[in-house]
Protein backbone atom coordinates (compact mmCIF):
# COMPACT_ATOMS: atom_id res chain seq x y z
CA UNK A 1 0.00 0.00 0.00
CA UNK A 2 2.69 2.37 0.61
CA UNK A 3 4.41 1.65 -2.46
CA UNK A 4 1.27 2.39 -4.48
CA UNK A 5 0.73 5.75 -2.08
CA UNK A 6 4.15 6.65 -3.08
CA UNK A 7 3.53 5.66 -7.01
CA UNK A 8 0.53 8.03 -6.76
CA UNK A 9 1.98 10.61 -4.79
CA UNK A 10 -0.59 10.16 -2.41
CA UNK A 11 -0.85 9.73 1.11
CA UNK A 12 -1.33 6.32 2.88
CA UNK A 13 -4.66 7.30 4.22
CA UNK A 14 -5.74 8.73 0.61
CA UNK A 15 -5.16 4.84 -0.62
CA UNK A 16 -7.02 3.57 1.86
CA UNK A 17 -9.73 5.74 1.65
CA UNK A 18 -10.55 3.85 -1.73
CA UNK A 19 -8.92 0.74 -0.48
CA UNK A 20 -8.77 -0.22 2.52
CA UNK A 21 -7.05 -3.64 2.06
CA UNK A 22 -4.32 -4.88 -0.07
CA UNK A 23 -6.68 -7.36 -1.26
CA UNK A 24 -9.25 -4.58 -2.33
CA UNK A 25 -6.44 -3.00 -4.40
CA UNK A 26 -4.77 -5.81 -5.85
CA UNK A 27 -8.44 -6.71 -7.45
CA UNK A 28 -8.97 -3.50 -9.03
CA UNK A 29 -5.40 -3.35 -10.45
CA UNK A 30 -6.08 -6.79 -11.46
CA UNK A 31 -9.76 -5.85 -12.86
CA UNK A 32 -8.62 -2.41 -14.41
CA UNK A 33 -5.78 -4.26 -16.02
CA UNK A 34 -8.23 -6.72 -17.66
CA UNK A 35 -10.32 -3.71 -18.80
CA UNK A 36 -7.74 -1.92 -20.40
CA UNK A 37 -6.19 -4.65 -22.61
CA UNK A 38 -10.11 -5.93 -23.47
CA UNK A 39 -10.38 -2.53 -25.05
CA UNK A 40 -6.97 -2.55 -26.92
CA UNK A 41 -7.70 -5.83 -28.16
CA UNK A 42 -11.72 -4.89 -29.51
CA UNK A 43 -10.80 -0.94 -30.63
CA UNK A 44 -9.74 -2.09 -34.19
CA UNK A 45 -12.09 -5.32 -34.67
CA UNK A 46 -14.71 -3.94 -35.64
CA UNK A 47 -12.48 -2.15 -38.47
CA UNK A 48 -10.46 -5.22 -39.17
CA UNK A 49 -13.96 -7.45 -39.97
CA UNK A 50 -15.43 -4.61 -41.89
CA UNK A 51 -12.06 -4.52 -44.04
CA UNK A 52 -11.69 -8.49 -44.32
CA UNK A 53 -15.57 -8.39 -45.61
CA UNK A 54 -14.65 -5.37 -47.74
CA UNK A 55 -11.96 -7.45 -49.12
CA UNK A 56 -13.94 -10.46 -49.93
CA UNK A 57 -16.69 -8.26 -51.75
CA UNK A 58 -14.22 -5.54 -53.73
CA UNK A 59 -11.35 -8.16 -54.60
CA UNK A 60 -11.57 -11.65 -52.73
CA UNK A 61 -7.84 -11.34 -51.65
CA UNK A 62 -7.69 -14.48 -49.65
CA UNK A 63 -5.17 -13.39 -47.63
CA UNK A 64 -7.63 -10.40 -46.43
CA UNK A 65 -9.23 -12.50 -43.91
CA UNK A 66 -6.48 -14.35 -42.87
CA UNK A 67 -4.07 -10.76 -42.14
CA UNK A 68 -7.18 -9.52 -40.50
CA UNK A 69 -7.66 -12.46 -37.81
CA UNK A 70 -3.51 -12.30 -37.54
CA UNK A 71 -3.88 -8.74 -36.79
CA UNK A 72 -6.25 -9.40 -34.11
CA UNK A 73 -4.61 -12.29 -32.68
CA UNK A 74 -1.25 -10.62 -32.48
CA UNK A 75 -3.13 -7.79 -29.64
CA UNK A 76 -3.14 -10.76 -27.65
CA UNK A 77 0.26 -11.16 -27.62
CA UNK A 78 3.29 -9.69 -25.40
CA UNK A 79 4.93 -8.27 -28.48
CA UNK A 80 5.93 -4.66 -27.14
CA UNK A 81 7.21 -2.98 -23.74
CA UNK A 82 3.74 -2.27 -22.70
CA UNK A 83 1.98 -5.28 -23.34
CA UNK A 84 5.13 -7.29 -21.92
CA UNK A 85 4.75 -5.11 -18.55
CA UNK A 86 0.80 -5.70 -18.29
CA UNK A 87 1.66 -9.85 -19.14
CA UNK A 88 4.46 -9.93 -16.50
CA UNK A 89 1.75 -8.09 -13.53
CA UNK A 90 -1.12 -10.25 -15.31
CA UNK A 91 1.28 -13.52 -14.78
CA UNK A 92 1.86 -12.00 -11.04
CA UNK A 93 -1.90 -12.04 -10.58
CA UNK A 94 -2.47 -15.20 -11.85
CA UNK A 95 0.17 -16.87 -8.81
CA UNK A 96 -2.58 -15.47 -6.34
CA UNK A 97 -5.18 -16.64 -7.43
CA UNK A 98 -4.76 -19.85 -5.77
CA UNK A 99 -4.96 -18.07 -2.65
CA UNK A 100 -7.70 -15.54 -3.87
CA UNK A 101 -10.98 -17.01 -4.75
CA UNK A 102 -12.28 -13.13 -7.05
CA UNK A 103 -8.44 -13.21 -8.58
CA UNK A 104 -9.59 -16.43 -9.45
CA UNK A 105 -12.69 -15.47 -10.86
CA UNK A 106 -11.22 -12.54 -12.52
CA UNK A 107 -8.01 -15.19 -14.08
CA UNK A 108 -11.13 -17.18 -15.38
CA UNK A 109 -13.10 -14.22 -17.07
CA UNK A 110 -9.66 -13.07 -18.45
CA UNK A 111 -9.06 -16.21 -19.98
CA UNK A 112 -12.56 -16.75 -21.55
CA UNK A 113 -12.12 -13.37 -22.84
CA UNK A 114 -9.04 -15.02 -25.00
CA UNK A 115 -11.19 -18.17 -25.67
CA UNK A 116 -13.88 -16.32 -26.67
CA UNK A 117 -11.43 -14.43 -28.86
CA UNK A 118 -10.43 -17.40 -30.78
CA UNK A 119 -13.73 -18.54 -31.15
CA UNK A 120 -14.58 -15.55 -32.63
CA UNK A 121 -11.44 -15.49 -35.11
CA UNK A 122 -11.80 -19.12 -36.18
CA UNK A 123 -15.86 -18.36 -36.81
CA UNK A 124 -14.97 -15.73 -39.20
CA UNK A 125 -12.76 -17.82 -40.60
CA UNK A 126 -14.93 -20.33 -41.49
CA UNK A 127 -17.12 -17.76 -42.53
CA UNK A 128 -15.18 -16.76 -45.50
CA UNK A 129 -14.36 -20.63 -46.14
CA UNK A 130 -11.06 -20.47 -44.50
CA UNK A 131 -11.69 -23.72 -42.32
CA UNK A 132 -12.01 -26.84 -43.39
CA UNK A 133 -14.75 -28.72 -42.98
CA UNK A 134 -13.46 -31.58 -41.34
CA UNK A 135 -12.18 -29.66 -38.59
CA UNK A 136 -14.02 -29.42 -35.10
CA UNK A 137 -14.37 -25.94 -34.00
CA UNK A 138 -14.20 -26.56 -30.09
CA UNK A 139 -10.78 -28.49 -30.75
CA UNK A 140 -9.39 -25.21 -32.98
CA UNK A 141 -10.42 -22.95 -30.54
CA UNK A 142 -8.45 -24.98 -27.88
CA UNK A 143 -5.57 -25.31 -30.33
CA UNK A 144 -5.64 -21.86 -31.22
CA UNK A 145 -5.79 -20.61 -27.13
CA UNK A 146 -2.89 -23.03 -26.14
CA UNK A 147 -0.47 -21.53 -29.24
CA UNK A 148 -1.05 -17.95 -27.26
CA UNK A 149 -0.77 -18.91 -24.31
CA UNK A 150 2.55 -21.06 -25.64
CA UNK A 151 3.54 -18.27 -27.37
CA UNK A 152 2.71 -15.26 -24.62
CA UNK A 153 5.41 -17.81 -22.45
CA UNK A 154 8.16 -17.47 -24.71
CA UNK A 155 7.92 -14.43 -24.93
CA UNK A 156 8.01 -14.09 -21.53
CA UNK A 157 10.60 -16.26 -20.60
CA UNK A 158 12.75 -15.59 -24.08
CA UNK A 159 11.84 -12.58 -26.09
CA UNK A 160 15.40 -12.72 -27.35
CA UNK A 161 14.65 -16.06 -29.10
CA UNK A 162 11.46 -15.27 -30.41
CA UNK A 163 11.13 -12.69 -32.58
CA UNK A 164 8.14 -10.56 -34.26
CA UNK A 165 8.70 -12.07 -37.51
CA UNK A 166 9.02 -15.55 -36.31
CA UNK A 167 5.48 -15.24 -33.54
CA UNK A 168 3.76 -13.69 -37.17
CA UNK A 169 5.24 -16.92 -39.19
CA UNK A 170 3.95 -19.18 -36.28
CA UNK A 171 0.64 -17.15 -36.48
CA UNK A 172 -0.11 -17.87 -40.21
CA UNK A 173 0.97 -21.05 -40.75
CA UNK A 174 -1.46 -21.76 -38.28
CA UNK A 175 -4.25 -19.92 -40.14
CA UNK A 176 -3.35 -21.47 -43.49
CA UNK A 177 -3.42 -24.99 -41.52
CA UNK A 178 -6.87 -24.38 -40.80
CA UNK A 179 -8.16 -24.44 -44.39
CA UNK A 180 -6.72 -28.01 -44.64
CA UNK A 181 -8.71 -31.22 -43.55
CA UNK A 182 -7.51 -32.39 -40.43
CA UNK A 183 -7.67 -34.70 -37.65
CA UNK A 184 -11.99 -34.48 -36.06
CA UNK A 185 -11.20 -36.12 -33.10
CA UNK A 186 -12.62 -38.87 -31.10
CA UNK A 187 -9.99 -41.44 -29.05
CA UNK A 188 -8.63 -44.51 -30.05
């Protein structure tokens, strides 16, 4: 608390005025911080599914679509200072919420926020023909949220070793890989 107070240049009873546990204030840093990257992530889609339609009315560039759910599913990603910081404090967050039953809540909306991203992605996707029939949706969407999170860890852990270009290459190939029949599921 006094580290925040001293952050804010505010005094210790001004922070507890609004807070007046650490508790209190590590759930709204943890809900603001959900907040603000849920509006980074949706303050282009609507532009970037307008354009990707655009595209498949004006000139049916395939690749339209496909750069358009890339561009949305590289928000996601720790790919700059500030979105490294808020993934580092978000990663921070997520250690307590074993202890913390609304950081837990709060870890589980986050997350089917990013689900509910890639469901949304892969839908348009398949919209515009860009998944293959033979693939189950559920399973892509699964797919498609472990890459992030896989990919969100290296870049954690390693930014070093994985670069822009290479996350992007990742990215597509996995879009591309979509069109193409694969595996429905079902155990053996």
């Amino acid at each position: 608390m006094r580290g925040v107070a001293r952050e804010a240049e505010l005094s210790m009873g001004s922070v507890r005025y609004f807070f007046s546990t650490q508790d209190e204030l590590r759930r709204f840093a943890m809900r603001e911080l959900i907040d603000k990257i849920g509006r980074r992530i949706t303050a282009g889609a609507e532009l970037r599914i307008a354009d990707a339609r655009e595209g498949r009315v004006v000139d049916a560039r395939e690749g339209r679509v496909v750069e358009a759910a890339l561009a949305l599913l590289l928000e996601l990603l720790p790919l700059d200072e500030e979105r490294r910081n808020e993934a580092c404090v978000y990663q921070a967050f997520v250690a307590e919420a074993a202890n913390d039953s609304v950081i837990a809540e709060l870890r589980q909306e986050a997350d089917d926020g990013v689900r509910q991203q890639c469901r949304h992605t892969l839908e348009s996707l398949a919209e515009f023909g860009h998944v293959a029939a033979s693939r189950a949706i559920d399973i892509e969407i699964e797919r498609l949220h472990a890459l992030l999170d896989g990919l969100t860890a290296h870049l954690l852990a390693r930014p070093a070793d994985t670069p822009f270009a290479r996350v992007e290459e990742l990215l597509l190939t996995h879009l591309y890989d979509l069109g193409k029949p694969g595996y429905r599921g079902g155990h053996q």
